[in-house]
PDB file of N, CA and C in Angstrom:
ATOM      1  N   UNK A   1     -15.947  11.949 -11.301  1.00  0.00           N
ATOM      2  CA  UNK A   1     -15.393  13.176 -10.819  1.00  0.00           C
ATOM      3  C   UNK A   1     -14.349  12.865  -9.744  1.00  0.00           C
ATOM      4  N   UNK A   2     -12.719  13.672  -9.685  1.00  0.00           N
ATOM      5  CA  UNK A   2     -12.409  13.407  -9.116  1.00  0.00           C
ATOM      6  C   UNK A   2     -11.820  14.137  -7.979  1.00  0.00           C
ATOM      7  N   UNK A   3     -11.796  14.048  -6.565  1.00  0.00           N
ATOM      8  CA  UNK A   3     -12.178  14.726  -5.886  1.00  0.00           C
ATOM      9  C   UNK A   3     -10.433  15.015  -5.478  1.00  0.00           C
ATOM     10  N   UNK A   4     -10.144  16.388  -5.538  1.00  0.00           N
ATOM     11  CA  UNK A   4      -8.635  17.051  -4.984  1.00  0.00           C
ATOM     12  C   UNK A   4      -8.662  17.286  -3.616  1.00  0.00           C
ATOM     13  N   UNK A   5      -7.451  16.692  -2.936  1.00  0.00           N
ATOM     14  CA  UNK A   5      -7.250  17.150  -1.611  1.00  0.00           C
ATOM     15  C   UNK A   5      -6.126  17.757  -1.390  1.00  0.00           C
ATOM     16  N   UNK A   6      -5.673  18.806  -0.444  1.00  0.00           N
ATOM     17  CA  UNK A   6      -5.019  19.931   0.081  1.00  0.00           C
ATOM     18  C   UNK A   6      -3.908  19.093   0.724  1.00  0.00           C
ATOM     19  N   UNK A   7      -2.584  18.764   0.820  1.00  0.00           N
ATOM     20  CA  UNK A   7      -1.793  18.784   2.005  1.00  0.00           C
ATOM     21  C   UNK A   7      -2.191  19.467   2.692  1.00  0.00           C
ATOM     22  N   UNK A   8      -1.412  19.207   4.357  1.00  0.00           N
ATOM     23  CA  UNK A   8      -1.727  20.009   5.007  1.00  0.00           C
ATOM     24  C   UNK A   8      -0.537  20.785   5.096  1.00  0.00           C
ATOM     25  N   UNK A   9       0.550  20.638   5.105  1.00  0.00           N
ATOM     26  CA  UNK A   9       1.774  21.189   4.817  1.00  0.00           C
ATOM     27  C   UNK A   9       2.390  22.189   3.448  1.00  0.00           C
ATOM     28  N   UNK A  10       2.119  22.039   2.595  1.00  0.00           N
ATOM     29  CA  UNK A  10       2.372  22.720   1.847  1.00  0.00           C
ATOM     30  C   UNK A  10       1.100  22.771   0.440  1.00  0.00           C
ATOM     31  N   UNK A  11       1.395  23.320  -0.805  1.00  0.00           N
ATOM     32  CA  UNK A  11       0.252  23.604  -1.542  1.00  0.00           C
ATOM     33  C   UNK A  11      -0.127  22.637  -2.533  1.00  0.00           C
ATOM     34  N   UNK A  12       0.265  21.562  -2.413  1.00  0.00           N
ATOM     35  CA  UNK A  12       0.189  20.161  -3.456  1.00  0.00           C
ATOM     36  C   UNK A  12      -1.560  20.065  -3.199  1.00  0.00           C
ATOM     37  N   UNK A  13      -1.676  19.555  -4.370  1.00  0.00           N
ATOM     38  CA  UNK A  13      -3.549  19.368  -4.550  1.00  0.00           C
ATOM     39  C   UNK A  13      -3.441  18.159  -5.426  1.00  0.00           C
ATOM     40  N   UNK A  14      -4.206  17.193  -4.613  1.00  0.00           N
ATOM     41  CA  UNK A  14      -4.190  15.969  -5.757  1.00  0.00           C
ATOM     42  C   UNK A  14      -5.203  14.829  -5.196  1.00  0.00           C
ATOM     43  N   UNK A  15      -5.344  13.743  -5.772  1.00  0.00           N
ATOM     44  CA  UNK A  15      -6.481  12.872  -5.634  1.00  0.00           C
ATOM     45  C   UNK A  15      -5.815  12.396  -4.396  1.00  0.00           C
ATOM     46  N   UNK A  16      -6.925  11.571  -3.600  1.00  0.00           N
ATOM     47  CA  UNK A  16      -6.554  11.233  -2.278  1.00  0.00           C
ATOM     48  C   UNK A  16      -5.699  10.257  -2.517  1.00  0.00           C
ATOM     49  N   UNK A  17      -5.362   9.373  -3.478  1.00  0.00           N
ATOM     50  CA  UNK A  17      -5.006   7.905  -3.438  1.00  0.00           C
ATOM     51  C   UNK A  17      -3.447   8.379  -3.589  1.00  0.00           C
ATOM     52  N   UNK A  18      -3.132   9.615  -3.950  1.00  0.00           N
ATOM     53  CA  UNK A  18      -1.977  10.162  -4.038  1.00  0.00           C
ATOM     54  C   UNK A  18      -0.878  10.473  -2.989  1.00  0.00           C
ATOM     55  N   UNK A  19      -2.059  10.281  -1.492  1.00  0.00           N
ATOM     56  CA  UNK A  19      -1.617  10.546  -0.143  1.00  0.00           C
ATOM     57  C   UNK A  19      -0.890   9.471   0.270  1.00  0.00           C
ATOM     58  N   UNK A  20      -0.058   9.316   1.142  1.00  0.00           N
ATOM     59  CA  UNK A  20       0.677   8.087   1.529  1.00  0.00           C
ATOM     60  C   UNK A  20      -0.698   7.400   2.631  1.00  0.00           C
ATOM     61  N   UNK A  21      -0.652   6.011   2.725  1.00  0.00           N
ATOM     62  CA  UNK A  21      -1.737   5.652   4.025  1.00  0.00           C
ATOM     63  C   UNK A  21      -1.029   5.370   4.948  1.00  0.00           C
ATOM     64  N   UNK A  22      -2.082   5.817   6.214  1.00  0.00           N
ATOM     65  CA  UNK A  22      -1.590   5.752   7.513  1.00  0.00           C
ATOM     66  C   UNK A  22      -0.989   4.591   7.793  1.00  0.00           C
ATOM     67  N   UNK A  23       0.285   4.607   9.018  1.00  0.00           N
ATOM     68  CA  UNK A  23       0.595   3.154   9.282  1.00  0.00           C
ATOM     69  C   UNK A  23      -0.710   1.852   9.861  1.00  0.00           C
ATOM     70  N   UNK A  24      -1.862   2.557  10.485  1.00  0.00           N
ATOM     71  CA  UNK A  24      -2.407   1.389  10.935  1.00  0.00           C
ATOM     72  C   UNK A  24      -3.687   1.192   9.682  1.00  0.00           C
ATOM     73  N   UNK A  25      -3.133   1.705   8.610  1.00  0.00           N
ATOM     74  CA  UNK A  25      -4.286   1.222   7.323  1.00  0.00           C
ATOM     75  C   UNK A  25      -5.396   1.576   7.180  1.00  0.00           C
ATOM     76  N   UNK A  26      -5.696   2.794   8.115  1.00  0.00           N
ATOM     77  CA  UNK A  26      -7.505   3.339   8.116  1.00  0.00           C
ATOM     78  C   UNK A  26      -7.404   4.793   7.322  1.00  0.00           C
ATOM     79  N   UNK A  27      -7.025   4.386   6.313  1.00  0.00           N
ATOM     80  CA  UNK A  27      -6.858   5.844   5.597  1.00  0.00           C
ATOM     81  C   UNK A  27      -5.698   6.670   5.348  1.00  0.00           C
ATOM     82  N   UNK A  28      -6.101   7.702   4.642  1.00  0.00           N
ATOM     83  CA  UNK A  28      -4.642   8.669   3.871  1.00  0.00           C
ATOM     84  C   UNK A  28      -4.748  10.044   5.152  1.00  0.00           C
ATOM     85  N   UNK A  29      -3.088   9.677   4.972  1.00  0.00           N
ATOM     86  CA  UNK A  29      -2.252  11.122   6.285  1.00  0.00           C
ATOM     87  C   UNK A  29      -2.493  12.267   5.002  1.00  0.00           C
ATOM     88  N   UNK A  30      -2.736  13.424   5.582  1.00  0.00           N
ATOM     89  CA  UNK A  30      -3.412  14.671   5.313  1.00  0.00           C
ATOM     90  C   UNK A  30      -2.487  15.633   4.541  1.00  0.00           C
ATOM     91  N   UNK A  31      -0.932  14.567   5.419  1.00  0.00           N
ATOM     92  CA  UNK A  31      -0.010  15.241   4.375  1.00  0.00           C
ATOM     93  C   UNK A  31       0.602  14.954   3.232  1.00  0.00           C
ATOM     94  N   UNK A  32       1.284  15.285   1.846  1.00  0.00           N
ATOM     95  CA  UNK A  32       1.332  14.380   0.987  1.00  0.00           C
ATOM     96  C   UNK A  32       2.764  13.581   1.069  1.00  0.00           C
ATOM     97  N   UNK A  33       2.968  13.130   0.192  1.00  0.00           N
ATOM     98  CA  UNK A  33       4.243  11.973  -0.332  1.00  0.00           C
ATOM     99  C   UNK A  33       5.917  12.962  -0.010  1.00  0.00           C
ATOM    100  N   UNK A  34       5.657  14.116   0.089  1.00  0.00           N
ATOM    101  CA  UNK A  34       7.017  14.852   0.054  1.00  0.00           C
ATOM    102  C   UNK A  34       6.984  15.578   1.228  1.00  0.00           C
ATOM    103  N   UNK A  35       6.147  15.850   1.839  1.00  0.00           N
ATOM    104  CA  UNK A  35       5.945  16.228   3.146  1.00  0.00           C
ATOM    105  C   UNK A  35       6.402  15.233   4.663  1.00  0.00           C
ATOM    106  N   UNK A  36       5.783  14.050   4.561  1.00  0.00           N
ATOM    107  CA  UNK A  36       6.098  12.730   5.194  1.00  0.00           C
ATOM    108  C   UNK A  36       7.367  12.571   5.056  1.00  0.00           C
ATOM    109  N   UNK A  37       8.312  12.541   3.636  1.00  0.00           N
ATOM    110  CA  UNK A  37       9.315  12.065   3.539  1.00  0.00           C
ATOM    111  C   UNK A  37      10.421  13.207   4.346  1.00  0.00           C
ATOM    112  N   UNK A  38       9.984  14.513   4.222  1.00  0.00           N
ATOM    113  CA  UNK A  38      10.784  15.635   4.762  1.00  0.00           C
ATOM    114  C   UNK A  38      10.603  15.032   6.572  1.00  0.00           C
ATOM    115  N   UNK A  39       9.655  15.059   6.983  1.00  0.00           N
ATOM    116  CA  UNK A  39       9.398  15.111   8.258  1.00  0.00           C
ATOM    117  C   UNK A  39      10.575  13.575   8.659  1.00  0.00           C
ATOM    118  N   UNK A  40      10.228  12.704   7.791  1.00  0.00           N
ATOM    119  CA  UNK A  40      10.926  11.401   8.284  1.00  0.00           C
ATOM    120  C   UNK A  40      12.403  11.808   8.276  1.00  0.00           C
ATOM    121  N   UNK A  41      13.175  12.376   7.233  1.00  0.00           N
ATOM    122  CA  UNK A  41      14.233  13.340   7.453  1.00  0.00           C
ATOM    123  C   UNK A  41      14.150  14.010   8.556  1.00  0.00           C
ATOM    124  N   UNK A  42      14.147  14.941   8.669  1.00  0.00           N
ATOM    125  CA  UNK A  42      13.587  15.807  10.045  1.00  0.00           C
ATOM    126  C   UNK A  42      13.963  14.984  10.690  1.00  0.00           C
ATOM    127  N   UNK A  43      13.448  13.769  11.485  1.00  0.00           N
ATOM    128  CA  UNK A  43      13.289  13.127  12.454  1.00  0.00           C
ATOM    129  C   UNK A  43      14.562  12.281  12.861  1.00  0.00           C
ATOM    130  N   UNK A  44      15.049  11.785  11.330  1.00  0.00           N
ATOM    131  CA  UNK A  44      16.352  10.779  11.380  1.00  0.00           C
ATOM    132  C   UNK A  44      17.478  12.125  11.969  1.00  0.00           C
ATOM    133  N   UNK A  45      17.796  13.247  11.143  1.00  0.00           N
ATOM    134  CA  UNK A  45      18.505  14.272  11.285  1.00  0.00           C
ATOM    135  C   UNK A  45      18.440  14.755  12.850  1.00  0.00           C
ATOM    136  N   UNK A  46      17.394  14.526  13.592  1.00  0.00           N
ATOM    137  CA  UNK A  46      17.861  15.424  14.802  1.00  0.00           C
ATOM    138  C   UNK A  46      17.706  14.186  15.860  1.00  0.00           C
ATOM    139  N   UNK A  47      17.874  12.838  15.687  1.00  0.00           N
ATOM    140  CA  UNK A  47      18.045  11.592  16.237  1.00  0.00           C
ATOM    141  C   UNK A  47      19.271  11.738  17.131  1.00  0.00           C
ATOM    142  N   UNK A  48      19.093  11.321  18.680  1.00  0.00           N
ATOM    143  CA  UNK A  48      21.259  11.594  18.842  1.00  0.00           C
ATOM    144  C   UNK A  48      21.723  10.560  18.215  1.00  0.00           C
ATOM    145  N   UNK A  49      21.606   8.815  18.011  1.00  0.00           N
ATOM    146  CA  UNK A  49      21.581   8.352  17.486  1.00  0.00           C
ATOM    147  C   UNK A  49      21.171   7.952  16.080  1.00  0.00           C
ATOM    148  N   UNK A  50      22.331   7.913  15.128  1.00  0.00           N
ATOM    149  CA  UNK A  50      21.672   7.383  13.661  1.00  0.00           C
ATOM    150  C   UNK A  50      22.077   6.272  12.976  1.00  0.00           C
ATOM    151  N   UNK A  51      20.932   5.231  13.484  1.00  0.00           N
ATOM    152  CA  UNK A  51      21.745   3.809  12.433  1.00  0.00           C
ATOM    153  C   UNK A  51      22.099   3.634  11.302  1.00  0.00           C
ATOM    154  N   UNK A  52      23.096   2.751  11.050  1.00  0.00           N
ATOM    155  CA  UNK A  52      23.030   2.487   9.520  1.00  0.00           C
ATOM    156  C   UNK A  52      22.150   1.977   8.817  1.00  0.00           C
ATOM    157  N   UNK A  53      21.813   2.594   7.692  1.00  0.00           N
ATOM    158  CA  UNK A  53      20.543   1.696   7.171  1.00  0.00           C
ATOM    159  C   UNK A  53      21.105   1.093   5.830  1.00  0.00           C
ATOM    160  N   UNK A  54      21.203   0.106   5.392  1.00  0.00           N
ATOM    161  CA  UNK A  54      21.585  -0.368   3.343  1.00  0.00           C
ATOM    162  C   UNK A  54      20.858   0.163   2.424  1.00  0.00           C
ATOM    163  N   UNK A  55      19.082  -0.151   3.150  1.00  0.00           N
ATOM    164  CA  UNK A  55      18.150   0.485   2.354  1.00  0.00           C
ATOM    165  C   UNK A  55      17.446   1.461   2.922  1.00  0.00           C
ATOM    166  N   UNK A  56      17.213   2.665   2.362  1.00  0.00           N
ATOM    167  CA  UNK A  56      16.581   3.974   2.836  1.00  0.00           C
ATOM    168  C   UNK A  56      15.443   2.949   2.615  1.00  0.00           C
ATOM    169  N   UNK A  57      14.837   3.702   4.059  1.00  0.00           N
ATOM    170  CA  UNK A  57      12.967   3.295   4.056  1.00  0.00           C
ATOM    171  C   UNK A  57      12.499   4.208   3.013  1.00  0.00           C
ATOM    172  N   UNK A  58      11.852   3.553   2.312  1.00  0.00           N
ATOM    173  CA  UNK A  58      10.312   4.169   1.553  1.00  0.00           C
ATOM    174  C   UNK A  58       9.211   3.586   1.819  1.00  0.00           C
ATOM    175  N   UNK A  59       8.472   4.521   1.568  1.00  0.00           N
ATOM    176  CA  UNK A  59       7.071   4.220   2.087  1.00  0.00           C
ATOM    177  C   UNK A  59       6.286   2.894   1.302  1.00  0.00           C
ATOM    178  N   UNK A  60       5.683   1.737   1.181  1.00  0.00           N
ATOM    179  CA  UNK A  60       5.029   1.320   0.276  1.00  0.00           C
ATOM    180  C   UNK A  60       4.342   1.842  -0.649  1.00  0.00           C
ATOM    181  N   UNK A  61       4.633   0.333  -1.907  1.00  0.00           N
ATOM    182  CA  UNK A  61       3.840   1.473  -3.358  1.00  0.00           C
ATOM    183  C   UNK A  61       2.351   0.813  -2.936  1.00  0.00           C
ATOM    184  N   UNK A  62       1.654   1.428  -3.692  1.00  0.00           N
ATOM    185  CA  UNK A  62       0.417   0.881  -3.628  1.00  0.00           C
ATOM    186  C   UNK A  62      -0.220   0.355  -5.466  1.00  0.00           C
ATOM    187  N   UNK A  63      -0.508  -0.750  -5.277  1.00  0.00           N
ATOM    188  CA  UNK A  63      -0.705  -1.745  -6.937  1.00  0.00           C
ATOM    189  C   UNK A  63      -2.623  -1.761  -6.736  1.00  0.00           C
ATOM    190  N   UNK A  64      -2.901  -2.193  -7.992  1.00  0.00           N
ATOM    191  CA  UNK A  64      -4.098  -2.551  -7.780  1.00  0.00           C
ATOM    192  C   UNK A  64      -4.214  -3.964  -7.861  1.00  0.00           C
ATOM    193  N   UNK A  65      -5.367  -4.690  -7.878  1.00  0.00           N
ATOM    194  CA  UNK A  65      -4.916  -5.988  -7.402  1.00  0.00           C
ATOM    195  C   UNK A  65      -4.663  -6.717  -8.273  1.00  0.00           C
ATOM    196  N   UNK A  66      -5.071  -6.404  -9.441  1.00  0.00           N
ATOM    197  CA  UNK A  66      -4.836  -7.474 -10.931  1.00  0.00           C
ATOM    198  C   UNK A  66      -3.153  -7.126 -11.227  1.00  0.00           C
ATOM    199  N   UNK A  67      -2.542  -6.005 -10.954  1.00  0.00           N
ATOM    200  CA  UNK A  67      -1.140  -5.580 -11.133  1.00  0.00           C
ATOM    201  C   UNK A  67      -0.338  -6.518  -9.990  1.00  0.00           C
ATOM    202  N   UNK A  68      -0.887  -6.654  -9.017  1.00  0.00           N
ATOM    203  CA  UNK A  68      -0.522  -7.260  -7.526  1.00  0.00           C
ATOM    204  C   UNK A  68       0.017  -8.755  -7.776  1.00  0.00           C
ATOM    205  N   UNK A  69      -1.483  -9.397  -8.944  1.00  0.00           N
ATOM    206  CA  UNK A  69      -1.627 -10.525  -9.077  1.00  0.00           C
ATOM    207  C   UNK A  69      -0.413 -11.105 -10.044  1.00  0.00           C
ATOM    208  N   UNK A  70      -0.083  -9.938 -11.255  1.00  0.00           N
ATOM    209  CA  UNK A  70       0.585 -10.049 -12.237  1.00  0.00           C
ATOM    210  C   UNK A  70       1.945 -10.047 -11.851  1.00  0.00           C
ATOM    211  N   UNK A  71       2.411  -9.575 -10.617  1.00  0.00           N
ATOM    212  CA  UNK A  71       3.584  -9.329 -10.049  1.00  0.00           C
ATOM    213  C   UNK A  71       4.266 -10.715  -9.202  1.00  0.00           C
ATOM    214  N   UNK A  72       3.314 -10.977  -8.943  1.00  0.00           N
ATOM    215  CA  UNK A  72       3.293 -12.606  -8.168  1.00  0.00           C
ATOM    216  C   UNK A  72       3.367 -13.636  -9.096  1.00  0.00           C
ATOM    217  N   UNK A  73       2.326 -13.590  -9.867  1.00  0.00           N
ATOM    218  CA  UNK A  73       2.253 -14.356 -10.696  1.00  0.00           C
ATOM    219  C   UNK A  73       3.724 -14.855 -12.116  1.00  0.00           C
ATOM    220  N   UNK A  74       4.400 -13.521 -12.099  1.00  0.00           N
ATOM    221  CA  UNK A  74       5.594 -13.520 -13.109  1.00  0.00           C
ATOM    222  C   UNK A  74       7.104 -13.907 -12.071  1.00  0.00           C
ATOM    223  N   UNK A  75       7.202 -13.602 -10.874  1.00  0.00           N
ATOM    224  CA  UNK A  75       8.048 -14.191  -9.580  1.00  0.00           C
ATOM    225  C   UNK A  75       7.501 -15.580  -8.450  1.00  0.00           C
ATOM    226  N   UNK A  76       6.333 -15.785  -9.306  1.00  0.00           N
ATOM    227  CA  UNK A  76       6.393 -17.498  -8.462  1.00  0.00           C
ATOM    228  C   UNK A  76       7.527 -19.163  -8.229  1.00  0.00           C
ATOM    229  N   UNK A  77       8.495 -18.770  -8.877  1.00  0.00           N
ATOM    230  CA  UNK A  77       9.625 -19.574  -9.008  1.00  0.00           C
ATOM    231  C   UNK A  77      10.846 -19.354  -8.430  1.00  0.00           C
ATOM    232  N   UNK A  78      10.698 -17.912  -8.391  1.00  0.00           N
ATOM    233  CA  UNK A  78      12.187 -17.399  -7.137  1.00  0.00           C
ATOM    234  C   UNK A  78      11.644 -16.272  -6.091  1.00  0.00           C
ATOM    235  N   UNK A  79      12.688 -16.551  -5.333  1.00  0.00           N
ATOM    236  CA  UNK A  79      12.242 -15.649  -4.062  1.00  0.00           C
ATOM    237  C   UNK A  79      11.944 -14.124  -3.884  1.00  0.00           C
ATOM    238  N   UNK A  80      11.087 -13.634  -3.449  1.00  0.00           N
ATOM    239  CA  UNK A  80      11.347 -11.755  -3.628  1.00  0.00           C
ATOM    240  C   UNK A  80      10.217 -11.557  -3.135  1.00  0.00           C
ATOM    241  N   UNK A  81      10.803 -10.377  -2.256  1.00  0.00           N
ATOM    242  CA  UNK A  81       9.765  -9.217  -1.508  1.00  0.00           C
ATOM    243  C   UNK A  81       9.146  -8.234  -1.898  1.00  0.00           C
ATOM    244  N   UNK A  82       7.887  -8.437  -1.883  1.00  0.00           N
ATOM    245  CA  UNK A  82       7.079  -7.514  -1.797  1.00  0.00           C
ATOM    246  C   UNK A  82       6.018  -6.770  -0.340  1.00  0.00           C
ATOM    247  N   UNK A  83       6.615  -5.606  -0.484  1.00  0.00           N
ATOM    248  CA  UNK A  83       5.866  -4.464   0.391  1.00  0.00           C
ATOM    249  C   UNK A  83       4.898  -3.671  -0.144  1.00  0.00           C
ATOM    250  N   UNK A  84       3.878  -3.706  -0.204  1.00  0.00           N
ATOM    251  CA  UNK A  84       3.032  -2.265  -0.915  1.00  0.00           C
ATOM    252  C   UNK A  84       1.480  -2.526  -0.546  1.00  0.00           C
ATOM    253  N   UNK A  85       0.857  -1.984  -0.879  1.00  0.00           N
ATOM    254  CA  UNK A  85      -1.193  -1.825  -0.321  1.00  0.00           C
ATOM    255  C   UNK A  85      -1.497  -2.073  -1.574  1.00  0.00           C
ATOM    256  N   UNK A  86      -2.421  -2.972  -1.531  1.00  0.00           N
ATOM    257  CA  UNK A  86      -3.453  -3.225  -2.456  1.00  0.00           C
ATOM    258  C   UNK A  86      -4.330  -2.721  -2.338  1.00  0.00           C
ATOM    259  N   UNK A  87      -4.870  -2.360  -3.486  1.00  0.00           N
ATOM    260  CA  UNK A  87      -6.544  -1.406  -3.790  1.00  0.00           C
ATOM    261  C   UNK A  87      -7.156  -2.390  -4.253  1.00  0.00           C
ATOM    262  N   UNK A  88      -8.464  -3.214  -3.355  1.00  0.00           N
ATOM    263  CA  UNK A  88      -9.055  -3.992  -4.302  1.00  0.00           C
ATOM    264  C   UNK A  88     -10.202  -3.229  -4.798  1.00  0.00           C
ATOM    265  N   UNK A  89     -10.760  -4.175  -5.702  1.00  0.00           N
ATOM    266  CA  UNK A  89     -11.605  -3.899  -6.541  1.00  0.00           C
ATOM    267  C   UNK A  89     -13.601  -3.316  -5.944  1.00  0.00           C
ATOM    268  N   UNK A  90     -13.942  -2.368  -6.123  1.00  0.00           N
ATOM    269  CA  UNK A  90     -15.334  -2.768  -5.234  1.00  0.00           C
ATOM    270  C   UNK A  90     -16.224  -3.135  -5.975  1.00  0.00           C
ATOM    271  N   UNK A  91     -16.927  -4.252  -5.874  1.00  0.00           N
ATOM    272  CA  UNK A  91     -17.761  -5.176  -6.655  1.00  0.00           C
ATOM    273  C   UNK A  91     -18.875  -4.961  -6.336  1.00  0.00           C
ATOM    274  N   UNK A  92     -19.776  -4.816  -7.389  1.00  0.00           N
ATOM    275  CA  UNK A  92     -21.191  -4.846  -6.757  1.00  0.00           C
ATOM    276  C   UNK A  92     -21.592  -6.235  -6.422  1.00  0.00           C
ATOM    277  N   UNK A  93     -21.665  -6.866  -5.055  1.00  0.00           N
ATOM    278  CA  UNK A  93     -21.964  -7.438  -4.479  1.00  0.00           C
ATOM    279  C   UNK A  93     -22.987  -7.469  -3.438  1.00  0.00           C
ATOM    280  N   UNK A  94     -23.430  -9.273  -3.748  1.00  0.00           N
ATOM    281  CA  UNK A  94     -23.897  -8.535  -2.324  1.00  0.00           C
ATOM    282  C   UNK A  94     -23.943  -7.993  -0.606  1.00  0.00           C
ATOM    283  N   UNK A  95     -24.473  -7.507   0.080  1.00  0.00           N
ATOM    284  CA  UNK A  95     -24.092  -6.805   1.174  1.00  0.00           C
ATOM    285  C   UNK A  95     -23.999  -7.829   1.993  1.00  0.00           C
ATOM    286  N   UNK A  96     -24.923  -8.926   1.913  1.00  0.00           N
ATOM    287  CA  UNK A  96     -24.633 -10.097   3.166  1.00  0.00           C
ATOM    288  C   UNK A  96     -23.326 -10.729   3.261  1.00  0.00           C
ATOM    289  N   UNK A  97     -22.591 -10.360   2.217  1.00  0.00           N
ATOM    290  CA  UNK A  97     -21.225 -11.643   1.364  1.00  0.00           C
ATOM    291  C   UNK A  97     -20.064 -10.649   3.006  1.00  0.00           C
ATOM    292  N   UNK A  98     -19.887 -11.416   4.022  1.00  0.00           N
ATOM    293  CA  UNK A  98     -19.472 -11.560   4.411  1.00  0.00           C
ATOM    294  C   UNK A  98     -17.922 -11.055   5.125  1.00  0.00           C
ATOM    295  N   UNK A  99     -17.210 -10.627   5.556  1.00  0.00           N
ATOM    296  CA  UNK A  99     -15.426 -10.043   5.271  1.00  0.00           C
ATOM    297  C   UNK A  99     -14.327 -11.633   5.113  1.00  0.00           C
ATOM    298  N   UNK A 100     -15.194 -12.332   5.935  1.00  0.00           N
ATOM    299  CA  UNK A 100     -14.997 -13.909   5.942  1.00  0.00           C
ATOM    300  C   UNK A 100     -14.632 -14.333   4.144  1.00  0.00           C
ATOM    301  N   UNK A 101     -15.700 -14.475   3.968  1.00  0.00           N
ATOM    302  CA  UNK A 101     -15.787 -14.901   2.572  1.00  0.00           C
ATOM    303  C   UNK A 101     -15.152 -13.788   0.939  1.00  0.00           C
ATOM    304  N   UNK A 102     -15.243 -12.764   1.886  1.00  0.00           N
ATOM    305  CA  UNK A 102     -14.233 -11.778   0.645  1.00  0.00           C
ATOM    306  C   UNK A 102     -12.632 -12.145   1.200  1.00  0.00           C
ATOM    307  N   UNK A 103     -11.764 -12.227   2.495  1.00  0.00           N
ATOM    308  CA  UNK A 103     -10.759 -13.511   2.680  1.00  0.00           C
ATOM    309  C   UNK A 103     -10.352 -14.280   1.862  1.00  0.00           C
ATOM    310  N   UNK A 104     -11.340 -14.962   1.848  1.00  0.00           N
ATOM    311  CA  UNK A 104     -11.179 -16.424   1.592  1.00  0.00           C
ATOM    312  C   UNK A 104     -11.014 -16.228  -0.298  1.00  0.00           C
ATOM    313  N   UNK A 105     -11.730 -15.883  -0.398  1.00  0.00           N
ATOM    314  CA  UNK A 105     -11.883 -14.988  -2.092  1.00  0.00           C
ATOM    315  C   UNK A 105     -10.773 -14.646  -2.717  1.00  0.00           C
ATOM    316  N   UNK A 106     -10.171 -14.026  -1.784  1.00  0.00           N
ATOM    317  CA  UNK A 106      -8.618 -13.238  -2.563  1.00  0.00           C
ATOM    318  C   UNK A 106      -7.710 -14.009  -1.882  1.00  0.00           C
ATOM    319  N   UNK A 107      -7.382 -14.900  -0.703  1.00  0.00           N
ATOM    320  CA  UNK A 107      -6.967 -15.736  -0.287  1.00  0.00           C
ATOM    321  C   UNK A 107      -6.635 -16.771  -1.565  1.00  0.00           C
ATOM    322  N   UNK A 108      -7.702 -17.320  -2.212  1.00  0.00           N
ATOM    323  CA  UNK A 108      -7.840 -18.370  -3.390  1.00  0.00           C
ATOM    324  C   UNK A 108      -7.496 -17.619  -4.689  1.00  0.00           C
ATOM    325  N   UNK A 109      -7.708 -16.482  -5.172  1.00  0.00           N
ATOM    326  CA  UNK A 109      -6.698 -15.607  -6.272  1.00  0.00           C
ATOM    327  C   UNK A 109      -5.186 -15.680  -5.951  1.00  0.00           C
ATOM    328  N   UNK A 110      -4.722 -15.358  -4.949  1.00  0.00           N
ATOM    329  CA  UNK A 110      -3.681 -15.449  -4.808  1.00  0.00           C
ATOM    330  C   UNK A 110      -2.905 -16.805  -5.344  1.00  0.00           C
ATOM    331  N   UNK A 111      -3.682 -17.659  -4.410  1.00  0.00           N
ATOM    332  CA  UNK A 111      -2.866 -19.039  -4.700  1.00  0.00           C
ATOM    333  C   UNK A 111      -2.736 -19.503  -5.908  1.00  0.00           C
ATOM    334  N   UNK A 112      -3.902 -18.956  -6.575  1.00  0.00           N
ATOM    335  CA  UNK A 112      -4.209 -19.535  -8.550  1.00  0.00           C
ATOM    336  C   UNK A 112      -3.203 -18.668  -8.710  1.00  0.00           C
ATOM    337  N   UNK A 113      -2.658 -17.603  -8.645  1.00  0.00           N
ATOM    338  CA  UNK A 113      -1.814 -16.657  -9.418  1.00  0.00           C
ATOM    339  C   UNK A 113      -0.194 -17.228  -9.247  1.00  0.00           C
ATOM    340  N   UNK A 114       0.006 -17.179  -7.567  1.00  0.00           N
ATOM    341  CA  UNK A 114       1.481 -17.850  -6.933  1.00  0.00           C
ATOM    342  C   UNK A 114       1.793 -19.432  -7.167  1.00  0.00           C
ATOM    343  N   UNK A 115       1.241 -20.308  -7.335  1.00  0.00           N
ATOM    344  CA  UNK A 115       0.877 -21.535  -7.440  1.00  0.00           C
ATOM    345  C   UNK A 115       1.143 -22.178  -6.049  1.00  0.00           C
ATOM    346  N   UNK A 116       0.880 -21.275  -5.088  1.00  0.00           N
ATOM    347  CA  UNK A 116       0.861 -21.465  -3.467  1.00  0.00           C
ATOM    348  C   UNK A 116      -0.149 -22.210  -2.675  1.00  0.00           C
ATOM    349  N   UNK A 117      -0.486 -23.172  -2.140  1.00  0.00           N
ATOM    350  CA  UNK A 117      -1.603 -24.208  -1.658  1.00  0.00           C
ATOM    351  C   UNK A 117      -1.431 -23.790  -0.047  1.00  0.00           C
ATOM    352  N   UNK A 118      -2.575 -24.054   0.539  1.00  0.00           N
ATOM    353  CA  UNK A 118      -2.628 -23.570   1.760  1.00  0.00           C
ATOM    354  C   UNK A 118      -3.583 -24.642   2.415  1.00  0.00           C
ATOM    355  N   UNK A 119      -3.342 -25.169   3.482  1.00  0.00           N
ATOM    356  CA  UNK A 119      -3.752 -26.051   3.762  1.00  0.00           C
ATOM    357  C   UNK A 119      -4.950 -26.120   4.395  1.00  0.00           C
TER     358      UNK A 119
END
């Protein structure tokens, strides 16, 4: 079941994962994807100052992690940026397994995927 949430700004209703996440990563802002982007307008627009920018900010996409992996994995030979949140996976695991050792876990996916060694 999947659970709809309200902007708070206007009448959009949609799954939470649909929300942009907060800058410090503890969750989805209340308002949605077109709301944020208006306000960030808003904000540049009544700036006294307005820099030049090349690239308009957008917000990060968000991948899941096997898409994450596949993305790395097909650009391991030339250079390129990636910005976006990963959704990992929740495993039934067990509860003692550590934040240490889930790290270290996707730490070592990565490198099998990038062909990146870490010392």
């Amino acid at each position: 079941m999947i659970i709809l949430v309200h902007c708070s700004h206007c009448s959009y209703r949609g799954p939470i994962h649909t929300f942009p996440l907060k800058k410090n990563g503890s969750g989805y802002t209340k308002a949605c994807l077109a709301c944020n982007n208006k306000k960030a307008e808003g904000k540049e627009n009544t700036a006294k100052s307005v820099a030049f920018r090349a690239i308009p900010h957008l917000p990060p996409s968000t991948l899941a992690l096997t898409n994450c992996l596949k993305l790395v994995s097909a650009n391991k030979n030339s250079p390129f940026e990636l910005d976006t949140f990963v959704v990992l996976p929740k495993e039934k695991s067990d509860d003692k397994e550590s934040i240490h050792d889930i790290a270290n876990t996707l730490r070592d996916t990565l490198a099998v995927a990038s062909d990146y060694h870490w010392k």
